[in-house]
PDB file of N, CA and C in Angstrom:
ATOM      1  N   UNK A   1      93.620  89.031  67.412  1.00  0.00           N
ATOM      2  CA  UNK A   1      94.460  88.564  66.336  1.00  0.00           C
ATOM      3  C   UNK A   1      95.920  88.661  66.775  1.00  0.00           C
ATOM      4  N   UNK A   2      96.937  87.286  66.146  1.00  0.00           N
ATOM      5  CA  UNK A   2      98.008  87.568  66.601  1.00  0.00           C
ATOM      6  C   UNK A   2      99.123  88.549  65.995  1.00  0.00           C
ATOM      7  N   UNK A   3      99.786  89.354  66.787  1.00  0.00           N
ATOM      8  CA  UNK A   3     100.523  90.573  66.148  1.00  0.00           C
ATOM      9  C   UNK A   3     101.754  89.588  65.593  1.00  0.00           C
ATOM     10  N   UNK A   4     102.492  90.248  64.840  1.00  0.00           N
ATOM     11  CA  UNK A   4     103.370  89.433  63.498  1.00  0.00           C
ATOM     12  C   UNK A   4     104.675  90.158  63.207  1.00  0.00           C
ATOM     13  N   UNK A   5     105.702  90.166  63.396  1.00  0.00           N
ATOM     14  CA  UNK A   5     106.576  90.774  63.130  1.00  0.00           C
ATOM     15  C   UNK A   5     107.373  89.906  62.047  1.00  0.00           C
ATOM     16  N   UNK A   6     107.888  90.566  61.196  1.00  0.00           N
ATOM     17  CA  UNK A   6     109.025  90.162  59.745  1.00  0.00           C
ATOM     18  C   UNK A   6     109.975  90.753  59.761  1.00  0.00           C
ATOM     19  N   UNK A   7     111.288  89.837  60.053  1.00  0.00           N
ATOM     20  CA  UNK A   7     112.431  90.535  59.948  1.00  0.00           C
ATOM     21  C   UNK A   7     113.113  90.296  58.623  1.00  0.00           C
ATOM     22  N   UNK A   8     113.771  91.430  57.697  1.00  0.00           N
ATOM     23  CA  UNK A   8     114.176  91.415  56.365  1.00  0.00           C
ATOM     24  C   UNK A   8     115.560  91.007  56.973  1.00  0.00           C
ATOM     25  N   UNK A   9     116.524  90.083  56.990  1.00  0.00           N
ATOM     26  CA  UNK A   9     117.983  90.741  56.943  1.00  0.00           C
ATOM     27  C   UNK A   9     118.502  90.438  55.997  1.00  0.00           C
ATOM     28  N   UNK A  10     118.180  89.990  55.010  1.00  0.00           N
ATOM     29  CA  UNK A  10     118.954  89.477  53.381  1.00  0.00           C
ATOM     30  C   UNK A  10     119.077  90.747  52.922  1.00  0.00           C
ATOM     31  N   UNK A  11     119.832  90.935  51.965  1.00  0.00           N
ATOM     32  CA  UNK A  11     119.880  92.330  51.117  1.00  0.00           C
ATOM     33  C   UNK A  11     119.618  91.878  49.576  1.00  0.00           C
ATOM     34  N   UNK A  12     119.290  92.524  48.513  1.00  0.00           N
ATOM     35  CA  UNK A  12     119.411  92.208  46.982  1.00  0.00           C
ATOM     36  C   UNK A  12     119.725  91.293  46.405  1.00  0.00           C
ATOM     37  N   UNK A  13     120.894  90.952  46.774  1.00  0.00           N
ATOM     38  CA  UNK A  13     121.549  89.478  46.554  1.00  0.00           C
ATOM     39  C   UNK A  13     120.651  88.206  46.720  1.00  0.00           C
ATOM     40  N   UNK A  14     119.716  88.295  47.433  1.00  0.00           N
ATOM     41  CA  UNK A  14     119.073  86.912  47.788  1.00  0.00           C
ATOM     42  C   UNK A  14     117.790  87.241  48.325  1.00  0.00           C
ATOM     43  N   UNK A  15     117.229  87.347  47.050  1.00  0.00           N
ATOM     44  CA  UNK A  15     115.702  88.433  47.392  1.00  0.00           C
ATOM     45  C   UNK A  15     114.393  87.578  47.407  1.00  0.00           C
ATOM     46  N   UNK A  16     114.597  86.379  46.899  1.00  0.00           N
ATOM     47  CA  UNK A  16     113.265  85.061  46.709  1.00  0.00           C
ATOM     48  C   UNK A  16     112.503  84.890  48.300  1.00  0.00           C
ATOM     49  N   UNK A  17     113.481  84.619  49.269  1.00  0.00           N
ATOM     50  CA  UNK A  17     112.590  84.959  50.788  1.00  0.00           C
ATOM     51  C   UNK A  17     112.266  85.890  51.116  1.00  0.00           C
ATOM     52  N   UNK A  18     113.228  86.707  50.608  1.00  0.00           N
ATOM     53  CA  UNK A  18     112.811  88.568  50.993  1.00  0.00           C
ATOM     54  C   UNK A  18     111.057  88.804  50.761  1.00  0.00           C
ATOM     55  N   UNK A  19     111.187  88.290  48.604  1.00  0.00           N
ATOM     56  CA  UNK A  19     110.051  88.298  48.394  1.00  0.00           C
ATOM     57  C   UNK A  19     108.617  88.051  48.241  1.00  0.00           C
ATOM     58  N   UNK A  20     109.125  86.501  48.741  1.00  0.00           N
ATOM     59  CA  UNK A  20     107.465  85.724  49.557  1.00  0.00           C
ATOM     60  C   UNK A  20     107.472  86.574  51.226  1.00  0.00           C
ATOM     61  N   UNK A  21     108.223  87.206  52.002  1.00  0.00           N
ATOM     62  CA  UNK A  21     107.991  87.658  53.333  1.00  0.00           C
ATOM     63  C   UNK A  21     107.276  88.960  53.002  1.00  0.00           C
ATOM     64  N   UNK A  22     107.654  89.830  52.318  1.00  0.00           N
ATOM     65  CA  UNK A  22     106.556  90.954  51.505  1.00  0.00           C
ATOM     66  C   UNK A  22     105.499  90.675  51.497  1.00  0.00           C
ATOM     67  N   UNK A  23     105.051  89.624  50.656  1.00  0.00           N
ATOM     68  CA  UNK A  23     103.800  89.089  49.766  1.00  0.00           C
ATOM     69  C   UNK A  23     103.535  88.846  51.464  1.00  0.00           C
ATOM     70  N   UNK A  24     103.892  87.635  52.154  1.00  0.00           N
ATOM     71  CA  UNK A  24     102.967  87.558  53.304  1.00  0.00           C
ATOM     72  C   UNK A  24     102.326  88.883  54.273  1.00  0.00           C
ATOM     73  N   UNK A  25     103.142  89.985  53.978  1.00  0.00           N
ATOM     74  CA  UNK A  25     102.929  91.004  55.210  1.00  0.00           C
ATOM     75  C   UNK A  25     101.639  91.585  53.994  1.00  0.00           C
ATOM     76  N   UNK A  26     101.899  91.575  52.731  1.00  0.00           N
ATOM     77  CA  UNK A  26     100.282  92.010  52.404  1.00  0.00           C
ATOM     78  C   UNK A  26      99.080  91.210  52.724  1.00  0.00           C
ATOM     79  N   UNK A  27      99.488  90.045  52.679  1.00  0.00           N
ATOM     80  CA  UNK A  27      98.326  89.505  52.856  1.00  0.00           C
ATOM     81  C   UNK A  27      97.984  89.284  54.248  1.00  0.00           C
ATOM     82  N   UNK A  28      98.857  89.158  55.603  1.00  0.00           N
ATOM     83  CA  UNK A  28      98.221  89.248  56.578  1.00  0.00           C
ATOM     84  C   UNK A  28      97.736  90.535  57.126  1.00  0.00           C
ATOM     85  N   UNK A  29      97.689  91.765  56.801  1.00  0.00           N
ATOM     86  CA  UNK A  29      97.390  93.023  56.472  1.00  0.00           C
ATOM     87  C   UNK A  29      96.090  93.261  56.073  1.00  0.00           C
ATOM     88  N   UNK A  30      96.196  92.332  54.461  1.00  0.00           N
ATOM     89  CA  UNK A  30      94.513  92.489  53.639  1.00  0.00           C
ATOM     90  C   UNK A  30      93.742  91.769  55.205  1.00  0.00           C
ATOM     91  N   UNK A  31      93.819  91.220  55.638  1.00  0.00           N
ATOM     92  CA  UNK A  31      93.396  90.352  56.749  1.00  0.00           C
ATOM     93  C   UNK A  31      93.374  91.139  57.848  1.00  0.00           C
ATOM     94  N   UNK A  32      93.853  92.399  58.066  1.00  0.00           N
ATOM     95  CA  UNK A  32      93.590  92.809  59.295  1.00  0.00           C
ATOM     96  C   UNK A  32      94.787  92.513  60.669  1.00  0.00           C
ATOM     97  N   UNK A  33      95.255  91.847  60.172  1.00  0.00           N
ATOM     98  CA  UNK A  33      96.557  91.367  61.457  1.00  0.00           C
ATOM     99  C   UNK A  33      97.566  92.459  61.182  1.00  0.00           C
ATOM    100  N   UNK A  34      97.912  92.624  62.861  1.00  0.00           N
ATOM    101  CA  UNK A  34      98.641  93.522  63.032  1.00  0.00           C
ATOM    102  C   UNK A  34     100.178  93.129  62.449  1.00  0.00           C
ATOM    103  N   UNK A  35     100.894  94.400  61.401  1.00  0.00           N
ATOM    104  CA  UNK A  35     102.126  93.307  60.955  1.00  0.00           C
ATOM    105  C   UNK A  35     102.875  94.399  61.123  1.00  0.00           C
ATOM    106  N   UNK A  36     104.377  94.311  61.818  1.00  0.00           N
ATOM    107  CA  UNK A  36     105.613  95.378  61.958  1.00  0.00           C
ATOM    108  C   UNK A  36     106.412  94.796  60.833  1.00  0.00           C
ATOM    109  N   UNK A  37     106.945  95.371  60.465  1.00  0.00           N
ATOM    110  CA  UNK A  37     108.497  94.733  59.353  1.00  0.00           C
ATOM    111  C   UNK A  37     109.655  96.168  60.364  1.00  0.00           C
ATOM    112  N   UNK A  38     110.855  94.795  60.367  1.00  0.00           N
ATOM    113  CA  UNK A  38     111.990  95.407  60.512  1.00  0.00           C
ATOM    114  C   UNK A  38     112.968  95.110  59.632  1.00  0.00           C
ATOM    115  N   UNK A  39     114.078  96.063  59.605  1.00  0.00           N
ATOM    116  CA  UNK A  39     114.788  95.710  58.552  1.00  0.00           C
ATOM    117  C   UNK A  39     116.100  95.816  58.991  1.00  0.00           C
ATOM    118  N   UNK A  40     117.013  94.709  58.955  1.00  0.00           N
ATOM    119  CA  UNK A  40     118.224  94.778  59.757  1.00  0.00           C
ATOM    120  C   UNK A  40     119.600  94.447  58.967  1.00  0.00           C
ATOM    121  N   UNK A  41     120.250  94.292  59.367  1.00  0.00           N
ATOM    122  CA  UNK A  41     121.878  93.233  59.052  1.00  0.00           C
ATOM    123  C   UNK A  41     121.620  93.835  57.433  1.00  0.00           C
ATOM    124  N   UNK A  42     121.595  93.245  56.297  1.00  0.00           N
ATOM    125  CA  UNK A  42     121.917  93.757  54.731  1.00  0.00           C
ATOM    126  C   UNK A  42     121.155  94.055  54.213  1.00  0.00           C
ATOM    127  N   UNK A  43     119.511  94.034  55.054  1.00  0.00           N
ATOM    128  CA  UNK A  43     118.179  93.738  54.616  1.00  0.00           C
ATOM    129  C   UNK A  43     118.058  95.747  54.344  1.00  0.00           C
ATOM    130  N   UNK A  44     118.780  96.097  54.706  1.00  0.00           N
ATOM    131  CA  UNK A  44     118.495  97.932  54.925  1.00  0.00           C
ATOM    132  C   UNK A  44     119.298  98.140  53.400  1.00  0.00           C
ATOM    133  N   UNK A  45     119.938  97.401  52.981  1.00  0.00           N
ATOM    134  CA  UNK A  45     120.185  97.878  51.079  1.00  0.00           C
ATOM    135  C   UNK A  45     119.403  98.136  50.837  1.00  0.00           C
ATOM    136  N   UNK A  46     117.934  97.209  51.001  1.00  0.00           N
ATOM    137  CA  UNK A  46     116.693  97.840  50.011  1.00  0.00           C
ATOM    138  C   UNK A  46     116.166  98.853  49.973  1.00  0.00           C
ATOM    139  N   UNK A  47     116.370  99.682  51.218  1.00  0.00           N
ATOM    140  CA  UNK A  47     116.066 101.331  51.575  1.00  0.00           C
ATOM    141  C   UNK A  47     116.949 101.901  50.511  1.00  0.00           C
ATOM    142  N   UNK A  48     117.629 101.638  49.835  1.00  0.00           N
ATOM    143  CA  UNK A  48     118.733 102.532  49.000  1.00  0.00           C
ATOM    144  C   UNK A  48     118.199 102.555  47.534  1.00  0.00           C
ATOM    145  N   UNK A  49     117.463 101.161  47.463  1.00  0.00           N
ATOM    146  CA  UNK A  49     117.864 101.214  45.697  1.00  0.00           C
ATOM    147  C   UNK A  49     116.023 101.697  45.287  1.00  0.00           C
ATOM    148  N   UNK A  50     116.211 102.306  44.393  1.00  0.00           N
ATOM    149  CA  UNK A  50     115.333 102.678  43.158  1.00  0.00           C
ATOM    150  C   UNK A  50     114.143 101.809  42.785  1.00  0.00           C
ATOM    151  N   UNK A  51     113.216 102.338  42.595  1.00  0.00           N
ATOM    152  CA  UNK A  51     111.574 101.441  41.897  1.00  0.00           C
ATOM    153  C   UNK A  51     112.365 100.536  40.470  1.00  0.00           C
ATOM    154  N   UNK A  52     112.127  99.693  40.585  1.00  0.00           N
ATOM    155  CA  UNK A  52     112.636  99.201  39.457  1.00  0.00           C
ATOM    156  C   UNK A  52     111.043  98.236  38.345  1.00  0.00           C
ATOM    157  N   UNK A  53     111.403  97.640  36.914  1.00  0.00           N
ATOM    158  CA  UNK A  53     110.015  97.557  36.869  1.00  0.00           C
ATOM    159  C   UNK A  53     110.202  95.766  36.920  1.00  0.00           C
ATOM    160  N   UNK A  54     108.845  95.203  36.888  1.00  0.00           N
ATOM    161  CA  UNK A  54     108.498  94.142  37.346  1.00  0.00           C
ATOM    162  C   UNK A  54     109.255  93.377  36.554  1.00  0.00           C
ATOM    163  N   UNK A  55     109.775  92.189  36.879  1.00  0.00           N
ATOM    164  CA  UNK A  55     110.661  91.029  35.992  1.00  0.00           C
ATOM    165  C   UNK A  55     111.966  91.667  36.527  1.00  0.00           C
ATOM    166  N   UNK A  56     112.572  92.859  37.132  1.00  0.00           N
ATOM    167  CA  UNK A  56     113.909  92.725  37.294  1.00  0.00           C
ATOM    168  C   UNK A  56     114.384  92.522  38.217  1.00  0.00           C
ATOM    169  N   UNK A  57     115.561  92.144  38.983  1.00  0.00           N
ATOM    170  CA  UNK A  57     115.814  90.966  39.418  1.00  0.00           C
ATOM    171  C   UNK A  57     115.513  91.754  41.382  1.00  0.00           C
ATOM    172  N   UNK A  58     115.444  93.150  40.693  1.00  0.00           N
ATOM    173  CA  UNK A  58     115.384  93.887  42.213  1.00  0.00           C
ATOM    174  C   UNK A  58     113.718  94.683  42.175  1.00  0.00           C
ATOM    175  N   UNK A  59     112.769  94.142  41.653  1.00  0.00           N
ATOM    176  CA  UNK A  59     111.804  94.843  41.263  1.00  0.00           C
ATOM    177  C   UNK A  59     110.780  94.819  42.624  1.00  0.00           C
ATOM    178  N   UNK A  60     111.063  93.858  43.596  1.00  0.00           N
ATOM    179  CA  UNK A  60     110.536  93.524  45.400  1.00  0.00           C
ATOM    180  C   UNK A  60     110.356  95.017  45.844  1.00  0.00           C
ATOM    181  N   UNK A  61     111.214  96.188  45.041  1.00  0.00           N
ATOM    182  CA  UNK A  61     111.532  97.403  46.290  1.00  0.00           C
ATOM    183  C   UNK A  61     110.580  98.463  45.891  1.00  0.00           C
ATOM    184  N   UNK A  62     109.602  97.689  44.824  1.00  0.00           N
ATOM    185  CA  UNK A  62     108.388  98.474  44.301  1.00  0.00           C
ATOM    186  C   UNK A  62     107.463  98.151  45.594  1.00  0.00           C
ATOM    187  N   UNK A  63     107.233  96.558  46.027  1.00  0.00           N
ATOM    188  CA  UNK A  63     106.096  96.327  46.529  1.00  0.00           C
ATOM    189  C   UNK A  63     106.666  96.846  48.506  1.00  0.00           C
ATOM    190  N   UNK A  64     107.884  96.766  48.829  1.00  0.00           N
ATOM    191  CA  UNK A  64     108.531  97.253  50.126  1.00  0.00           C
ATOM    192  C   UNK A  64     107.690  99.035  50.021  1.00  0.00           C
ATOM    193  N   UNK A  65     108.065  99.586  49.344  1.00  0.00           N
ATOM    194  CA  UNK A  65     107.188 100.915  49.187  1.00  0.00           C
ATOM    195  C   UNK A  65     106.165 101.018  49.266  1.00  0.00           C
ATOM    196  N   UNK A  66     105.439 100.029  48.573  1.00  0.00           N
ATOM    197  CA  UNK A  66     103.947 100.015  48.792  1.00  0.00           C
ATOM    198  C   UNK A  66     103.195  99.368  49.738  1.00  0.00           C
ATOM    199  N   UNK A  67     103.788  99.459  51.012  1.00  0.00           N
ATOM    200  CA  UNK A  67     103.286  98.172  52.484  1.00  0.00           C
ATOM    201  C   UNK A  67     102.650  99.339  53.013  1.00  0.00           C
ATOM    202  N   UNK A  68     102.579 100.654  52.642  1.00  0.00           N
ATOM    203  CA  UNK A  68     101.724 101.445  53.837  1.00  0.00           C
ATOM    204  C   UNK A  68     100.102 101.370  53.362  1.00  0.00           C
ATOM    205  N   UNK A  69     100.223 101.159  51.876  1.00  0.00           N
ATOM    206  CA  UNK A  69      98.819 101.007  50.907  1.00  0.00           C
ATOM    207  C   UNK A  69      98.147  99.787  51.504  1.00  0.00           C
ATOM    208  N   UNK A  70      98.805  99.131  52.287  1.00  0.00           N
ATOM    209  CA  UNK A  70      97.937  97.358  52.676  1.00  0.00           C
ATOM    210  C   UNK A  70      97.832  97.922  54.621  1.00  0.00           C
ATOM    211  N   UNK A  71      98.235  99.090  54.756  1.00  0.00           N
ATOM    212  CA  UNK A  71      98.281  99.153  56.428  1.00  0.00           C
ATOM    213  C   UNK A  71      99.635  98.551  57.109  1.00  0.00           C
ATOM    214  N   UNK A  72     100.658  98.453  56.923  1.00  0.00           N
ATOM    215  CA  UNK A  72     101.783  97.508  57.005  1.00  0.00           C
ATOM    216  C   UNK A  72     102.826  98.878  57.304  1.00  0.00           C
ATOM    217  N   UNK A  73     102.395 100.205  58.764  1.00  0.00           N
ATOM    218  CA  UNK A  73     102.628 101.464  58.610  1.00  0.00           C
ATOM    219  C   UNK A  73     103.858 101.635  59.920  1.00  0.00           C
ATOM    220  N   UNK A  74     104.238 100.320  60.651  1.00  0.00           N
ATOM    221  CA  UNK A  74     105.263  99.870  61.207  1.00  0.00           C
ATOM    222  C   UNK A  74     106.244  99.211  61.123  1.00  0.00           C
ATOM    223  N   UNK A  75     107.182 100.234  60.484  1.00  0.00           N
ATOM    224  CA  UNK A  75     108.500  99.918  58.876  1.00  0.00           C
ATOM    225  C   UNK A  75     109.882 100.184  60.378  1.00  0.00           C
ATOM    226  N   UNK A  76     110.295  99.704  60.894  1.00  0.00           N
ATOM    227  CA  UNK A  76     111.338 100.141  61.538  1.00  0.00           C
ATOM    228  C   UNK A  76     112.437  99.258  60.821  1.00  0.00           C
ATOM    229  N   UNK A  77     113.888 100.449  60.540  1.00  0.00           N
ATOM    230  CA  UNK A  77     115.089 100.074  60.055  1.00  0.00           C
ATOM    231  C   UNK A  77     115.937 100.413  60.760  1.00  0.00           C
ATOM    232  N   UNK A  78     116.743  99.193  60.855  1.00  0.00           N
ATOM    233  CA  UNK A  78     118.157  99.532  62.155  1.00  0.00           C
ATOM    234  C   UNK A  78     118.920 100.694  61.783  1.00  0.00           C
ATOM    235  N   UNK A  79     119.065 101.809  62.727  1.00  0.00           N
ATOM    236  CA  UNK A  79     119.556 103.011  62.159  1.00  0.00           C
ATOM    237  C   UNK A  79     121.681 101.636  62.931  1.00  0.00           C
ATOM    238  N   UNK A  80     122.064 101.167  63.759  1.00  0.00           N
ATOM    239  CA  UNK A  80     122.828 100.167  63.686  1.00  0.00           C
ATOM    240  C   UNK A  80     123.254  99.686  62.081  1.00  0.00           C
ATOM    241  N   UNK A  81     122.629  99.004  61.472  1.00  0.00           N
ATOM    242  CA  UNK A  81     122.618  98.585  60.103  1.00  0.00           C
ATOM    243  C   UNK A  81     123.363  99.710  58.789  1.00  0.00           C
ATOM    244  N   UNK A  82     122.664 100.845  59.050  1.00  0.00           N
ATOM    245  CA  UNK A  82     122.765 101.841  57.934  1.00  0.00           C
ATOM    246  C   UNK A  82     123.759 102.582  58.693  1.00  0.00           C
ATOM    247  N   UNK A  83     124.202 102.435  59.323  1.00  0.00           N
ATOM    248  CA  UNK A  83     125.462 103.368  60.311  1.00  0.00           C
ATOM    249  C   UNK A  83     126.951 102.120  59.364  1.00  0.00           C
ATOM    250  N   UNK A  84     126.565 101.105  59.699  1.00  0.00           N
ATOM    251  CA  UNK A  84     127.549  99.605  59.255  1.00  0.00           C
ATOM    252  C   UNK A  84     127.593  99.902  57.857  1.00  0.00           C
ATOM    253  N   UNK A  85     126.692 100.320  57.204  1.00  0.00           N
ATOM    254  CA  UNK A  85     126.632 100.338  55.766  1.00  0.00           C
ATOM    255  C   UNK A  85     126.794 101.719  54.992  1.00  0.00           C
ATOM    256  N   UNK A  86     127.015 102.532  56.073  1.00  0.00           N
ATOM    257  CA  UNK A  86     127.032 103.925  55.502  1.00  0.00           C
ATOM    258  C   UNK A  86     126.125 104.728  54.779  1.00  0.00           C
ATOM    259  N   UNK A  87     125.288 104.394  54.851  1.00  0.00           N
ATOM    260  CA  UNK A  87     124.143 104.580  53.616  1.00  0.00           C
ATOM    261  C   UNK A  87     122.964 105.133  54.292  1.00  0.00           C
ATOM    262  N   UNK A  88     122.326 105.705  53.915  1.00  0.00           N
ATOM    263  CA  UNK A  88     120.936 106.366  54.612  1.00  0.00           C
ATOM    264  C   UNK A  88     119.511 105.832  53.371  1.00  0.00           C
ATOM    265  N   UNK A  89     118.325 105.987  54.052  1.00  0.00           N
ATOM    266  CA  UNK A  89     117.271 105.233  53.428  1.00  0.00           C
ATOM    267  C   UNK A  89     116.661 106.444  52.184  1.00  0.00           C
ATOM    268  N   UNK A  90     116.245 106.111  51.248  1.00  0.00           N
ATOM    269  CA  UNK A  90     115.627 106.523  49.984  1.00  0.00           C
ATOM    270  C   UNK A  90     114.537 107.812  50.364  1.00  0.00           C
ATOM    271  N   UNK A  91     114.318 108.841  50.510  1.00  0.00           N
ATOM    272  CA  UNK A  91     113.677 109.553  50.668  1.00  0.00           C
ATOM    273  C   UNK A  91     112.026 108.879  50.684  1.00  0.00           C
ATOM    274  N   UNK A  92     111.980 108.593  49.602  1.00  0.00           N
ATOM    275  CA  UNK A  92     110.428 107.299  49.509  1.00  0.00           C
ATOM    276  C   UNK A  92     110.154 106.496  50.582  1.00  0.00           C
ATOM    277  N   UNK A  93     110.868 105.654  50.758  1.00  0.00           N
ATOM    278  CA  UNK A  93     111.291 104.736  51.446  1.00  0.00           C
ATOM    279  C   UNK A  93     109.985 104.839  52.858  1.00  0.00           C
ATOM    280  N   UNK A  94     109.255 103.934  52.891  1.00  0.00           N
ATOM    281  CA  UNK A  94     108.364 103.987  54.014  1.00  0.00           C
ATOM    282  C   UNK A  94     109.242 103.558  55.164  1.00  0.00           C
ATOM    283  N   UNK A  95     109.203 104.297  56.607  1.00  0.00           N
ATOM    284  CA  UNK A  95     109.344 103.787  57.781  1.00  0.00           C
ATOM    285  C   UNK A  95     110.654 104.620  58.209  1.00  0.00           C
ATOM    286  N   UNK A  96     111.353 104.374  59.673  1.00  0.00           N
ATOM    287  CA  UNK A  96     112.185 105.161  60.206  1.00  0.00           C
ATOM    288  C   UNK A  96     113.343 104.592  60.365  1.00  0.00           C
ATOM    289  N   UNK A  97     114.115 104.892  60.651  1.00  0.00           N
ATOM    290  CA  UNK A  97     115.448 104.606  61.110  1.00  0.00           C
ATOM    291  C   UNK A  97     114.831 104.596  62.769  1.00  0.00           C
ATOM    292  N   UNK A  98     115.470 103.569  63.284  1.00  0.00           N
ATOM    293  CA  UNK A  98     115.234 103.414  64.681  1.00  0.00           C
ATOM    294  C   UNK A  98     117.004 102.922  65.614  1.00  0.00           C
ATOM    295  N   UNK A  99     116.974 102.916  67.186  1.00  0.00           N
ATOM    296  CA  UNK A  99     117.838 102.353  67.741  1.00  0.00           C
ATOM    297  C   UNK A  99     117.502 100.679  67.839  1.00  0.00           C
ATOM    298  N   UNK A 100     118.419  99.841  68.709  1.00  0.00           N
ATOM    299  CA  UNK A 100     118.102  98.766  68.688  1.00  0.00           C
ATOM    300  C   UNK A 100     117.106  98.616  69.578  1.00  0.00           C
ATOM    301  N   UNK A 101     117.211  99.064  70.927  1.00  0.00           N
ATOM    302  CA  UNK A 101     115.951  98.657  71.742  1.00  0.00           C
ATOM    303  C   UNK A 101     114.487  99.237  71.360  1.00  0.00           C
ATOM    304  N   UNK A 102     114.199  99.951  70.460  1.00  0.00           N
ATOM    305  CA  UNK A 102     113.310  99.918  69.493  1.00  0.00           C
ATOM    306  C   UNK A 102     112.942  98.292  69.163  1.00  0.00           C
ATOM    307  N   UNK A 103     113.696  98.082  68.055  1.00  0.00           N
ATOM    308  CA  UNK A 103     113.442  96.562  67.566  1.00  0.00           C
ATOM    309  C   UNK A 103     113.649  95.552  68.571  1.00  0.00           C
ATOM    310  N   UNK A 104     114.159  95.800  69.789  1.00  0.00           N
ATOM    311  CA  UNK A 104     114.215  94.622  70.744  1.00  0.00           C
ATOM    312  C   UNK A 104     112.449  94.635  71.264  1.00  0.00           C
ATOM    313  N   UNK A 105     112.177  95.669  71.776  1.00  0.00           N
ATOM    314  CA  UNK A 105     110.668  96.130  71.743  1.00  0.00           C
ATOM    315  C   UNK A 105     109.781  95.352  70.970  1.00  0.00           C
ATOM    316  N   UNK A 106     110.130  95.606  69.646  1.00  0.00           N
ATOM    317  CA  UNK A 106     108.684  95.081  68.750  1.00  0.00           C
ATOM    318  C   UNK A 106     109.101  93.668  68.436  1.00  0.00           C
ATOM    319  N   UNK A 107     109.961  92.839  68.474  1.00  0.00           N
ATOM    320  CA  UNK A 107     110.091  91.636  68.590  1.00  0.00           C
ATOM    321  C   UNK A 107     109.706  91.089  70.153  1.00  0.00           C
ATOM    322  N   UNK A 108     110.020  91.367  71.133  1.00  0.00           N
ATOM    323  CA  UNK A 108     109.288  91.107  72.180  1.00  0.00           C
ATOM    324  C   UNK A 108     108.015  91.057  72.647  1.00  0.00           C
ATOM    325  N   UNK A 109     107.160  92.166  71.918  1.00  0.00           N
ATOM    326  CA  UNK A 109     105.616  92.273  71.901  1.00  0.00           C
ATOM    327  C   UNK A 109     105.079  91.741  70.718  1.00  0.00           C
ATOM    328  N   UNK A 110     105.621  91.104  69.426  1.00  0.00           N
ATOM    329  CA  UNK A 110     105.486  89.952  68.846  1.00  0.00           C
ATOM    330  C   UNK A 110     104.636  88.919  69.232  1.00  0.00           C
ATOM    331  N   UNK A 111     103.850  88.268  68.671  1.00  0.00           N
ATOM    332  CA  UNK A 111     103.083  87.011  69.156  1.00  0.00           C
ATOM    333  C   UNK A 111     103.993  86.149  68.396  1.00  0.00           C
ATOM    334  N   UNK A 112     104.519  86.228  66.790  1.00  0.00           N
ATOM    335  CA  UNK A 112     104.689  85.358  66.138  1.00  0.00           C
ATOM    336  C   UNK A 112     105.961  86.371  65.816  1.00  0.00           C
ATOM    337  N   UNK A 113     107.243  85.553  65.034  1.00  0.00           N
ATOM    338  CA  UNK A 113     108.619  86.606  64.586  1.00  0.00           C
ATOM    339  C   UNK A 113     108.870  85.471  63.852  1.00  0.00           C
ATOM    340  N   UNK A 114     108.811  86.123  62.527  1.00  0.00           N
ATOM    341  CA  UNK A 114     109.482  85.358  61.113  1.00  0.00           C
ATOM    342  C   UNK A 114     110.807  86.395  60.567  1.00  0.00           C
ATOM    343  N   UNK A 115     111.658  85.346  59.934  1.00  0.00           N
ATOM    344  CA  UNK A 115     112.539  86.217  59.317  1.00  0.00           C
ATOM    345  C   UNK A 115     112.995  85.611  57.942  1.00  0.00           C
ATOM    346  N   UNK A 116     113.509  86.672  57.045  1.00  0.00           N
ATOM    347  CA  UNK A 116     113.917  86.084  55.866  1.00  0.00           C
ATOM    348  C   UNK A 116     115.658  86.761  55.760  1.00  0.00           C
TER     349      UNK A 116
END
């Protein structure tokens, strides 16, 4: 099966691709395909903000939390990004802070690299 990498870099502001690229990493997951998500450039806001409930306009950072429940247990976030943004990730928050050649890594061993 081909391995799949998703790169988040949108932040809150513009969450509609954010939130069909989610929905896909569950479902190629329920499926068994190997899926990394990285999270880069503004896309690392979502490590910050709060469960919110469904219908609100940031409510995506319920189902970002819940990607380890579908197997989706290769969460790398540009520790680059959150250095730019000052901000550190949500205690909850599935996955690590990484360097860049980390993510140069898992985009390279990628079969397929989508981004939103």
């Amino acid at each position: 099966m081909k391995r799949v990498t998703l790169v988040l870099r949108h932040g809150p502001e513009s969450d509609l691709g954010v939130r069909e690229m989610i929905d896909m990493a569950m479902v190629l997951a329920t499926f068994e395909c190997p899926v990394t998500l990285v999270i880069q450039d503004a896309g690392v806001l979502w490590t910050t903000l709060p469960r919110f409930p469904e219908g609100h306009s940031h409510s995506i950072t319920g189902r970002l939390k819940s990607l380890p429940l579908y197997d989706v247990e290769t969460i790398l976030i540009s520790q680059e990004a959150l250095d730019a943004f000052a901000i550190q990730p949500a205690a909850s928050f599935p996955g690590h802070a990484v360097e860049p050649a980390t993510i140069e890594a898992a985009l390279s061993n990628a079969d397929v690299v989508l981004e939103a």
